[in-house]
PDB file of N, CA and C in Angstrom:
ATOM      1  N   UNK A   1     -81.290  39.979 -19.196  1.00  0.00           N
ATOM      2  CA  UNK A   1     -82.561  39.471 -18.764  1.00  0.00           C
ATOM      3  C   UNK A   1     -82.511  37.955 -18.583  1.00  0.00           C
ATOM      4  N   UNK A   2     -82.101  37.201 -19.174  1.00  0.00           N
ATOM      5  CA  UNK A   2     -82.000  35.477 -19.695  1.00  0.00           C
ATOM      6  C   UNK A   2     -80.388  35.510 -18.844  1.00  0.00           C
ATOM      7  N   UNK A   3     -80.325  34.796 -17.720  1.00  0.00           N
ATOM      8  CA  UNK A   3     -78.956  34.997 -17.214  1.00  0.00           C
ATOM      9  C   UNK A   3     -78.299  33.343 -17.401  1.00  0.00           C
ATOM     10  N   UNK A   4     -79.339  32.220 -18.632  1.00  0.00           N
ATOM     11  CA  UNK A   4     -78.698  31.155 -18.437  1.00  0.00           C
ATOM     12  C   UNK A   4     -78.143  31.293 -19.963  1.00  0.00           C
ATOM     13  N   UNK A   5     -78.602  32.320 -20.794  1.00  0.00           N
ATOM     14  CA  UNK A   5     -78.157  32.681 -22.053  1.00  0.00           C
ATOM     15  C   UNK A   5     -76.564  32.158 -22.636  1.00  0.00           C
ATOM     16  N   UNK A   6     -75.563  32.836 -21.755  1.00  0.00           N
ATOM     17  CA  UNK A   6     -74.135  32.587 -21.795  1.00  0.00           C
ATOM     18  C   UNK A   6     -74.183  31.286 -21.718  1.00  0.00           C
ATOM     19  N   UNK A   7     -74.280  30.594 -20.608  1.00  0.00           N
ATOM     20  CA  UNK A   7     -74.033  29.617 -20.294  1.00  0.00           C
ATOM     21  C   UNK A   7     -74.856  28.518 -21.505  1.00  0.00           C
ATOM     22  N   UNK A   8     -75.577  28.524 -21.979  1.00  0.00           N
ATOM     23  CA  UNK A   8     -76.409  27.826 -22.867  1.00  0.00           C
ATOM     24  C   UNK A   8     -75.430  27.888 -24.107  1.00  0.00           C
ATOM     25  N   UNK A   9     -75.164  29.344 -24.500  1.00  0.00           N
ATOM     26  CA  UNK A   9     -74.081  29.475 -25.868  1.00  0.00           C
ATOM     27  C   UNK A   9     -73.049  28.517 -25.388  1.00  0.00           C
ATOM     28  N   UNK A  10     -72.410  28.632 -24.128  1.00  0.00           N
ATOM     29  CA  UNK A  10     -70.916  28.201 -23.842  1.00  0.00           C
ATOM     30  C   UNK A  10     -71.176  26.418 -24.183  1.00  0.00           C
ATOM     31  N   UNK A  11     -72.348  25.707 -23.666  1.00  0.00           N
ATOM     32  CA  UNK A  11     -72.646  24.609 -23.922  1.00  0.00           C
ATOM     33  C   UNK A  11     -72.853  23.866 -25.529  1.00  0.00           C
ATOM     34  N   UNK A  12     -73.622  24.737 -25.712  1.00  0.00           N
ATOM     35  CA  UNK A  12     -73.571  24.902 -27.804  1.00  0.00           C
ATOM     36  C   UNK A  12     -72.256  24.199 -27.915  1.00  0.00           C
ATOM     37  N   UNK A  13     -71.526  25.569 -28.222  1.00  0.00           N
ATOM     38  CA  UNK A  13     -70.295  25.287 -28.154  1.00  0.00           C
ATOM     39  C   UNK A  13     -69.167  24.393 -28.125  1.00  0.00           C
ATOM     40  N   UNK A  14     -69.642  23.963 -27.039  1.00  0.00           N
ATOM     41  CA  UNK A  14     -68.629  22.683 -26.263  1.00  0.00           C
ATOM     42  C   UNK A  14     -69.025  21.521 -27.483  1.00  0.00           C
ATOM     43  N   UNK A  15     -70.439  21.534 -27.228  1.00  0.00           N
ATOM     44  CA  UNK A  15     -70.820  20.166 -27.785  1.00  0.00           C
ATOM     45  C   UNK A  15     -70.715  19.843 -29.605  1.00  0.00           C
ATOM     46  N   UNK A  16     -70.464  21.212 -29.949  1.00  0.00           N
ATOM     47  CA  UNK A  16     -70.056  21.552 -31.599  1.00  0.00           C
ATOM     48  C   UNK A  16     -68.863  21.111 -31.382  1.00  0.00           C
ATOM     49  N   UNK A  17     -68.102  21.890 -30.448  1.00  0.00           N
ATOM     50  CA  UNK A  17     -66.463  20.838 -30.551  1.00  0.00           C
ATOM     51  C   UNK A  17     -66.269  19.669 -30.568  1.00  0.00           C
ATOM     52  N   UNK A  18     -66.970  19.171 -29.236  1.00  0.00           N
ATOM     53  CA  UNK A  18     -67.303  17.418 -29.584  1.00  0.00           C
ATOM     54  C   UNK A  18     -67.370  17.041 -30.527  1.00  0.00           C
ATOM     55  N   UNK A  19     -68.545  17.473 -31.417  1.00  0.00           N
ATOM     56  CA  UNK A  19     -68.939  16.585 -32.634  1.00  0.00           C
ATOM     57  C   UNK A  19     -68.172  16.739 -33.652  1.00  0.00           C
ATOM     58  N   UNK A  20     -67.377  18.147 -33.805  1.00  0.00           N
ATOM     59  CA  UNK A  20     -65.861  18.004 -34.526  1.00  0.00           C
ATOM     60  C   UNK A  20     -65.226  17.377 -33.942  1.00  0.00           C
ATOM     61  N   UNK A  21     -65.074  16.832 -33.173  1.00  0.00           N
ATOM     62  CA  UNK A  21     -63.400  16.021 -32.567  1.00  0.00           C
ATOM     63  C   UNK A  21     -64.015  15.043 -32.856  1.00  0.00           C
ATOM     64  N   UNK A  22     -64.908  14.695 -32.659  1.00  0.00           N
ATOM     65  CA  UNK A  22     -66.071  13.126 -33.284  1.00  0.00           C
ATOM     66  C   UNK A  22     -65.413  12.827 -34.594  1.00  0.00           C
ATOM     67  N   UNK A  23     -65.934  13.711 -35.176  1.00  0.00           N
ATOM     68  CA  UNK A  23     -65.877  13.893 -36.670  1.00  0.00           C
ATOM     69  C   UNK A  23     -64.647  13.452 -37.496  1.00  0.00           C
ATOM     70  N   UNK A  24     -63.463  14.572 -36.839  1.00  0.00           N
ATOM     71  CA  UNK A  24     -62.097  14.308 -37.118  1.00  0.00           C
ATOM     72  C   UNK A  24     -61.594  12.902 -36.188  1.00  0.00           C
ATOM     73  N   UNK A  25     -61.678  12.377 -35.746  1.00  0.00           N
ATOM     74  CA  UNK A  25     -61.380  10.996 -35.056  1.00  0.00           C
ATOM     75  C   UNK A  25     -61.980   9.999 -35.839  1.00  0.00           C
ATOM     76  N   UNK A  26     -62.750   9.867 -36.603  1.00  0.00           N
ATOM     77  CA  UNK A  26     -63.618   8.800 -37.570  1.00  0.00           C
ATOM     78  C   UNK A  26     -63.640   9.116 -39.004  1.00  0.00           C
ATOM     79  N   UNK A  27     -62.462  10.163 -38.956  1.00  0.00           N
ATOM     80  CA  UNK A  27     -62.493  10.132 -40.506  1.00  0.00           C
ATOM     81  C   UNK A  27     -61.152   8.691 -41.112  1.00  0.00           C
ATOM     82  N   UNK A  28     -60.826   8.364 -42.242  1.00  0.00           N
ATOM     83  CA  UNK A  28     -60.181   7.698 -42.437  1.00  0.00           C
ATOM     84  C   UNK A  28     -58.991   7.784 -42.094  1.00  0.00           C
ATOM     85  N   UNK A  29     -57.951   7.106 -41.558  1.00  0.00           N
ATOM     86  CA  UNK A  29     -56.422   6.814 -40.902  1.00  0.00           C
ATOM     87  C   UNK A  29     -56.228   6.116 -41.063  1.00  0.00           C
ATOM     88  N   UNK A  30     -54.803   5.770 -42.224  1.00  0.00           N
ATOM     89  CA  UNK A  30     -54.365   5.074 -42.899  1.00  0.00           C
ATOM     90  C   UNK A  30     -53.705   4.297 -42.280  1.00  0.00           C
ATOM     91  N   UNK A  31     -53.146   4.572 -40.807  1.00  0.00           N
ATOM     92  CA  UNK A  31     -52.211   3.768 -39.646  1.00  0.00           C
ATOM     93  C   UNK A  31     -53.491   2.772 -38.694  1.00  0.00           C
ATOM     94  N   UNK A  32     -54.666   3.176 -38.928  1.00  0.00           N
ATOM     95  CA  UNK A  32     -55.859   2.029 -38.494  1.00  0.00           C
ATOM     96  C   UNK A  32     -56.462   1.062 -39.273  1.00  0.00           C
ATOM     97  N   UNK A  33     -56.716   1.720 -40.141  1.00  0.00           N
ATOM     98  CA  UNK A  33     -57.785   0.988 -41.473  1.00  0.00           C
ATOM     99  C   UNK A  33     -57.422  -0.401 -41.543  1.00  0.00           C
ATOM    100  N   UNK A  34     -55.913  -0.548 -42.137  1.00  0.00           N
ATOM    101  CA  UNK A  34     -56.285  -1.830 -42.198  1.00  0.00           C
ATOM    102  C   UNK A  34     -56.155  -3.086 -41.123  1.00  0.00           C
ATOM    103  N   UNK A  35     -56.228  -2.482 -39.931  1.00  0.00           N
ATOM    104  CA  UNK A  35     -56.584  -3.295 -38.697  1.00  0.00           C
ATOM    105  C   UNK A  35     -57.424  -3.346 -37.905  1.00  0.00           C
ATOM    106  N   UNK A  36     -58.753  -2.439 -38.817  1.00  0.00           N
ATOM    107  CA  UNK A  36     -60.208  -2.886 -38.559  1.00  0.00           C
ATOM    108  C   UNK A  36     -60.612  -4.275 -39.089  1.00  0.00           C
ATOM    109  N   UNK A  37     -61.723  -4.819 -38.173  1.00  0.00           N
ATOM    110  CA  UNK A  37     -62.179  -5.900 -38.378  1.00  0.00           C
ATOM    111  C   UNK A  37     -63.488  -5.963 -39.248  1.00  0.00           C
ATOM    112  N   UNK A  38     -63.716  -7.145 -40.059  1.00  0.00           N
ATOM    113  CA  UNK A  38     -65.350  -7.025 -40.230  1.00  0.00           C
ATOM    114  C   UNK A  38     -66.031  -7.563 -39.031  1.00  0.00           C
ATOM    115  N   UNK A  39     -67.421  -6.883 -38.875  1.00  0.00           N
ATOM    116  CA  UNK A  39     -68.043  -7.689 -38.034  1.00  0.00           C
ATOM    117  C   UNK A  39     -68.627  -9.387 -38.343  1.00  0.00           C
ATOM    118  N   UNK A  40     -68.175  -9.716 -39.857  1.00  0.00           N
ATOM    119  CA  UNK A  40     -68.563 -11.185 -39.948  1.00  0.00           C
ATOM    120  C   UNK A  40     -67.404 -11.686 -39.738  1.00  0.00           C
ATOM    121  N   UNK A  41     -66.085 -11.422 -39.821  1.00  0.00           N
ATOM    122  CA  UNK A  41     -65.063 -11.956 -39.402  1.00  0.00           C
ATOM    123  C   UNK A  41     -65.282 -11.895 -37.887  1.00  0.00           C
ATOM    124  N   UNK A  42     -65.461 -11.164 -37.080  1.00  0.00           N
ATOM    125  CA  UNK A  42     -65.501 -11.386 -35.774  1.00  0.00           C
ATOM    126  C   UNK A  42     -66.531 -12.410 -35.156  1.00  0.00           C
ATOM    127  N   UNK A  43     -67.226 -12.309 -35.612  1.00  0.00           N
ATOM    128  CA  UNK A  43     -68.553 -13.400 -35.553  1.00  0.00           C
ATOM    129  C   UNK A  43     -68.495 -14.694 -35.595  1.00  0.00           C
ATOM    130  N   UNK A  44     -67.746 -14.705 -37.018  1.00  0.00           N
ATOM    131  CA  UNK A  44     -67.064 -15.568 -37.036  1.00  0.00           C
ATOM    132  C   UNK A  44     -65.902 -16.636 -36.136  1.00  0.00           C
ATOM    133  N   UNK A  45     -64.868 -15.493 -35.715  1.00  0.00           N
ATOM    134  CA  UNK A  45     -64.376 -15.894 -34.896  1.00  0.00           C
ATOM    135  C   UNK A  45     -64.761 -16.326 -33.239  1.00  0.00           C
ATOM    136  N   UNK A  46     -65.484 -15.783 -33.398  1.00  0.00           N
ATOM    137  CA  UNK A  46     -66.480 -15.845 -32.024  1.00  0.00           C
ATOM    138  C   UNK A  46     -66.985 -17.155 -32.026  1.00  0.00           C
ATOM    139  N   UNK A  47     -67.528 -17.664 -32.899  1.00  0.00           N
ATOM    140  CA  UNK A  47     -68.285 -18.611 -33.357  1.00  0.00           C
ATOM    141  C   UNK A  47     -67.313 -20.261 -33.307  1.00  0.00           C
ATOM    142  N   UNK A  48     -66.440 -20.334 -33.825  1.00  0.00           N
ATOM    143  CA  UNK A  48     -64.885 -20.982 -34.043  1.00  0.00           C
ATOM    144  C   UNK A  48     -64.258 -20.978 -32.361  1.00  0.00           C
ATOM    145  N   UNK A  49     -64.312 -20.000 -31.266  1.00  0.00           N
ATOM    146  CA  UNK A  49     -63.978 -20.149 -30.294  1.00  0.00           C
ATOM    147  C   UNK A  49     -64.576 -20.784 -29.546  1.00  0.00           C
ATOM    148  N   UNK A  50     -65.828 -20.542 -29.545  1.00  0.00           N
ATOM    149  CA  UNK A  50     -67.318 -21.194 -28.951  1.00  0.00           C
ATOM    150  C   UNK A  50     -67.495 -22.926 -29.172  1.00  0.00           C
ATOM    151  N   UNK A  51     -66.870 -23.269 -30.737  1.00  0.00           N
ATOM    152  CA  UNK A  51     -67.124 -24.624 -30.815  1.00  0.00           C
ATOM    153  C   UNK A  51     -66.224 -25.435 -30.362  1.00  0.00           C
ATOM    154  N   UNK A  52     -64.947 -24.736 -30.457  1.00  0.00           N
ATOM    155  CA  UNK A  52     -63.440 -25.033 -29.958  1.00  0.00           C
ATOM    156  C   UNK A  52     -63.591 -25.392 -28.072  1.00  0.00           C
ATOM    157  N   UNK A  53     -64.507 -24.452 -27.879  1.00  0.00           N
ATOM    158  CA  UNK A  53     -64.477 -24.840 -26.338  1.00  0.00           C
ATOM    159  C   UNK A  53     -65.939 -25.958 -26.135  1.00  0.00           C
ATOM    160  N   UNK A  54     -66.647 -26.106 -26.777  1.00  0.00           N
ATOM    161  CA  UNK A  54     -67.046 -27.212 -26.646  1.00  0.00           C
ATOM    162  C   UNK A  54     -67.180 -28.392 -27.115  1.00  0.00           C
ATOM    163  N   UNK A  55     -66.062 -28.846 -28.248  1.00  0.00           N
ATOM    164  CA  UNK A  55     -65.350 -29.756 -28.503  1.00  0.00           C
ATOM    165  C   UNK A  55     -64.358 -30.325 -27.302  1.00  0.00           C
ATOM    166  N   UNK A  56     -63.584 -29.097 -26.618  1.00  0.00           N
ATOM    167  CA  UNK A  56     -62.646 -29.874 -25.587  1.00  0.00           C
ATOM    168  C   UNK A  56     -63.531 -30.041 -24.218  1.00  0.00           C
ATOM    169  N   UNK A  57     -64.255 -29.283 -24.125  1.00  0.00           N
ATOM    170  CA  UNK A  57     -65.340 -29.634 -23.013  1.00  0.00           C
ATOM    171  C   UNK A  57     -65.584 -31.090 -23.134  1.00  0.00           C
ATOM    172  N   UNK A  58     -66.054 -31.433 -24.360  1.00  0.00           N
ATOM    173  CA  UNK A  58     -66.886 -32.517 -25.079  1.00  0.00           C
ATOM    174  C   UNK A  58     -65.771 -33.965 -24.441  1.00  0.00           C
ATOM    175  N   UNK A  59     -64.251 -33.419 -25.021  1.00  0.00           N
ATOM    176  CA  UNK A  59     -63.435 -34.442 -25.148  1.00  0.00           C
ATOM    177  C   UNK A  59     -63.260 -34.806 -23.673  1.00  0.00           C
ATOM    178  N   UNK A  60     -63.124 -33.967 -22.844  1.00  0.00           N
ATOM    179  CA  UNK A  60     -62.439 -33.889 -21.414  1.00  0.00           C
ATOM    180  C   UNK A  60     -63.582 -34.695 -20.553  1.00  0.00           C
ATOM    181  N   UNK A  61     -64.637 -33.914 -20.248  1.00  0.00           N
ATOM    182  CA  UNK A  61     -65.803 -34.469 -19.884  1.00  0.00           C
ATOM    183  C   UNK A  61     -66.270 -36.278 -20.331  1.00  0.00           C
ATOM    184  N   UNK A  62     -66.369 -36.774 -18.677  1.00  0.00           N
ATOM    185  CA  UNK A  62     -66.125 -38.844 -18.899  1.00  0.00           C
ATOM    186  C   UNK A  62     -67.601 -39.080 -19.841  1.00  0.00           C
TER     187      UNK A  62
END
């Protein structure tokens, strides 16, 4: 009677796999971990690049 039925399960489905492969991809890996960043270290660095370029801006500029 419902002929989008299948197709609705088959989608389920898919998207349950996704969120396992999600899942298993973000669990801990010992060959990544410790070459994640913090985001205040990056910020940081961000921050340090930003002044760096307008210090030599600063210097260059008559």
């Amino acid at each position: 009677m419902n002929d989008l039925s299948p197709s609705r399960d088959c989608a389920i489905a898919r998207l349950t796999d996704l969120r396992a492969a999600q899942a298993k991809r973000d669990e801990f890996d010992p060959r990544i971990e410790p070459f994640r960043i913090s985001p205040w270290v990056a910020r940081g660095v961000e921050f340090a690049a930003c002044a760096a370029s307008v210090v030599f801006a600063w210097s260059v500029l008559p």
